[in-house]
Protein backbone atom coordinates (compact mmCIF):
# COMPACT_ATOMS: atom_id res chain seq x y z
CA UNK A 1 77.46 -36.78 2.40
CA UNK A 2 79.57 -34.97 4.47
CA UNK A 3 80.12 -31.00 5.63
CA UNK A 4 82.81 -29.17 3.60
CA UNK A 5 82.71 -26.30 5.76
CA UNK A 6 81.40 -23.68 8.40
CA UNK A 7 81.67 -19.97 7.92
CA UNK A 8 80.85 -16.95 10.85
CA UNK A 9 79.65 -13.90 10.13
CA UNK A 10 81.38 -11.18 12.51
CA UNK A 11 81.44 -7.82 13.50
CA UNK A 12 85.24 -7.48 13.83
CA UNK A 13 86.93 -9.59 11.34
CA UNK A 14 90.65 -8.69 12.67
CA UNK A 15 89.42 -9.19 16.00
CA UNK A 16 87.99 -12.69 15.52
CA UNK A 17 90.80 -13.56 13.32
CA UNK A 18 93.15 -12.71 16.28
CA UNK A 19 91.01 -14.86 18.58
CA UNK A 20 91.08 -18.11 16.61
CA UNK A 21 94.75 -18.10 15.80
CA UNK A 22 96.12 -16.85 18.78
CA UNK A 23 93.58 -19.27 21.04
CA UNK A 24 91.94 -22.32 19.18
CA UNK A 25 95.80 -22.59 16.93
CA UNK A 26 94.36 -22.06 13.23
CA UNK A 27 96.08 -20.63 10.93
CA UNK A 28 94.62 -17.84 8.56
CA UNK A 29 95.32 -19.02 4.69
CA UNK A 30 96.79 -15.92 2.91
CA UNK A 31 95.92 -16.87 -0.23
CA UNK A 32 92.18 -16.44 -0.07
CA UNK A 33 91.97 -13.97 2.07
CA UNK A 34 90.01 -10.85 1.54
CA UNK A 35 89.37 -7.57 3.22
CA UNK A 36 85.95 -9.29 4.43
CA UNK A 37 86.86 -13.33 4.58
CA UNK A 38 89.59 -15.34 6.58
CA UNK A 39 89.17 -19.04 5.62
CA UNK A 40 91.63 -21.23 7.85
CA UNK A 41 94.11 -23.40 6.49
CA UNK A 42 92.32 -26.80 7.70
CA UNK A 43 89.48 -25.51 5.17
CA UNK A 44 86.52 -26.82 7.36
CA UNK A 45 86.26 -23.18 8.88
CA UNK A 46 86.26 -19.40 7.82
CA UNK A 47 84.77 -16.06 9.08
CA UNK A 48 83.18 -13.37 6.93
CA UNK A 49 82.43 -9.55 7.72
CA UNK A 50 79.04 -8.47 7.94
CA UNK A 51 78.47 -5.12 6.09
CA UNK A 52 79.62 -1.96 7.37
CA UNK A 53 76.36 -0.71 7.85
CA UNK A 54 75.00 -3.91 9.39
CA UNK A 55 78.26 -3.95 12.01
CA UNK A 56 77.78 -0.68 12.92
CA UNK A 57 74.19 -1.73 14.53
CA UNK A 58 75.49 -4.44 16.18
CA UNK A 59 76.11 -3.95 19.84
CA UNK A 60 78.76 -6.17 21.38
CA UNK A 61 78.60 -6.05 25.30
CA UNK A 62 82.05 -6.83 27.19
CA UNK A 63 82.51 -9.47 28.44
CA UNK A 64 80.11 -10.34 25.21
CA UNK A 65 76.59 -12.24 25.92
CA UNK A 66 76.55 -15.57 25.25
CA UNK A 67 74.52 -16.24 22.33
CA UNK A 68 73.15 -19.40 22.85
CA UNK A 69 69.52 -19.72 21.02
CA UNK A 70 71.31 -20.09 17.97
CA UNK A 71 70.71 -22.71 15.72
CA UNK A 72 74.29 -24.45 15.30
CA UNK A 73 77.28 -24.45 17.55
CA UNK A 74 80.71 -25.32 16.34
CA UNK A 75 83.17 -28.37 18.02
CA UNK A 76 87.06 -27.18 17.81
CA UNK A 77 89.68 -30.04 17.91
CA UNK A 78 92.79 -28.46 20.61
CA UNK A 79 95.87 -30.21 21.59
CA UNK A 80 94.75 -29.37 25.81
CA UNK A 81 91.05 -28.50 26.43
CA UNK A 82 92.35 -27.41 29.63
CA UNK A 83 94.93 -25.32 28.58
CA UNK A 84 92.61 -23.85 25.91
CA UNK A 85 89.57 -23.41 28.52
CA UNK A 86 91.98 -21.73 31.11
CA UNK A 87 93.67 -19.24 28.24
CA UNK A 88 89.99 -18.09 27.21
CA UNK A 89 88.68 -17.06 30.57
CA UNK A 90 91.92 -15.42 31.18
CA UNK A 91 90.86 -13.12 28.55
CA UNK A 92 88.22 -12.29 30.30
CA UNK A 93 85.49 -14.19 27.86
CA UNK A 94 82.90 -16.45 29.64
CA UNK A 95 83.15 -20.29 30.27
CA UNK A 96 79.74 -22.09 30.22
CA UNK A 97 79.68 -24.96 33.00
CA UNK A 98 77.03 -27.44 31.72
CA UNK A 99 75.41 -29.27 34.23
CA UNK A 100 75.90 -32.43 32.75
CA UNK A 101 80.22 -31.72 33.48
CA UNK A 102 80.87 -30.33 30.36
CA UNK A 103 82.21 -26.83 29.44
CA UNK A 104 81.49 -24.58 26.50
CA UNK A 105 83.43 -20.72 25.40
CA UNK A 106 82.39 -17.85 24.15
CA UNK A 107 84.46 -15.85 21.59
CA UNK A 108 84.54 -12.33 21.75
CA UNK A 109 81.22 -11.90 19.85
CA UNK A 110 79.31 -14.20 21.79
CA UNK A 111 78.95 -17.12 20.12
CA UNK A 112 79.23 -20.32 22.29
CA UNK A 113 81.59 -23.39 21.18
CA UNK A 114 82.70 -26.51 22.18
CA UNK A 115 86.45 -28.12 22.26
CA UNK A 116 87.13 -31.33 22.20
CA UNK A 117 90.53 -33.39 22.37
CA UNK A 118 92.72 -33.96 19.17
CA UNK A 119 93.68 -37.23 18.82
């Protein structure tokens, strides 16, 4: 067994959309897209709007909070973790120094993830 895939729920669809294109590199498939889903073109990953009336009692701080008593975090392949690392906290989003050396980042809702090195 293996996992197909990993879908976010999200305030701010076009926001988060924006993020993980314009920062992580993937690339929204157009030909599922809906007014509330993105699903990437690698497949593996996709983000779905909450509700209307569920967003609109969501308060987003900014920077966001981390959220990190959640109960799965999400691993993102990048060509430079540096480069990646360094482009995130130049938008003002939080970097999470671990103290075992490594680093985590927070999207713009909060919710922590790690990068790792493509090979």
């Amino acid at each position: 067994m293996r996992l197909h895939g990993a879908m976010l729920f999200v305030k701010d669809l076009s926001r988060m959309t924006t993020f993980y294109s314009d920062v992580l590199g993937l690339t929204p498939n157009d030909e599922t897209r809906l007014d509330n889903w993105v699903e990437f073109r690698d497949g593996a990953f996709s983000l779905h709007a909450v509700p209307i009336a569920v967003a609109e009692s969501i308060h987003i701080e900014s920077p966001p909070r981390p959220r990190e008593q959640t109960a799965a975090k999400l691993t993102f392949e990048v060509k430079d973790v540096d480069a990646t690392l360094s482009k995130i906290e130049s938008l003002g989003l939080p970097l999470l120094r671990r103290p075992w050396g490594g680093t985590e980042a927070v999207d713009p809702e909060g919710n922590v993830f790690a990068l790792c090195a493509a090979n």
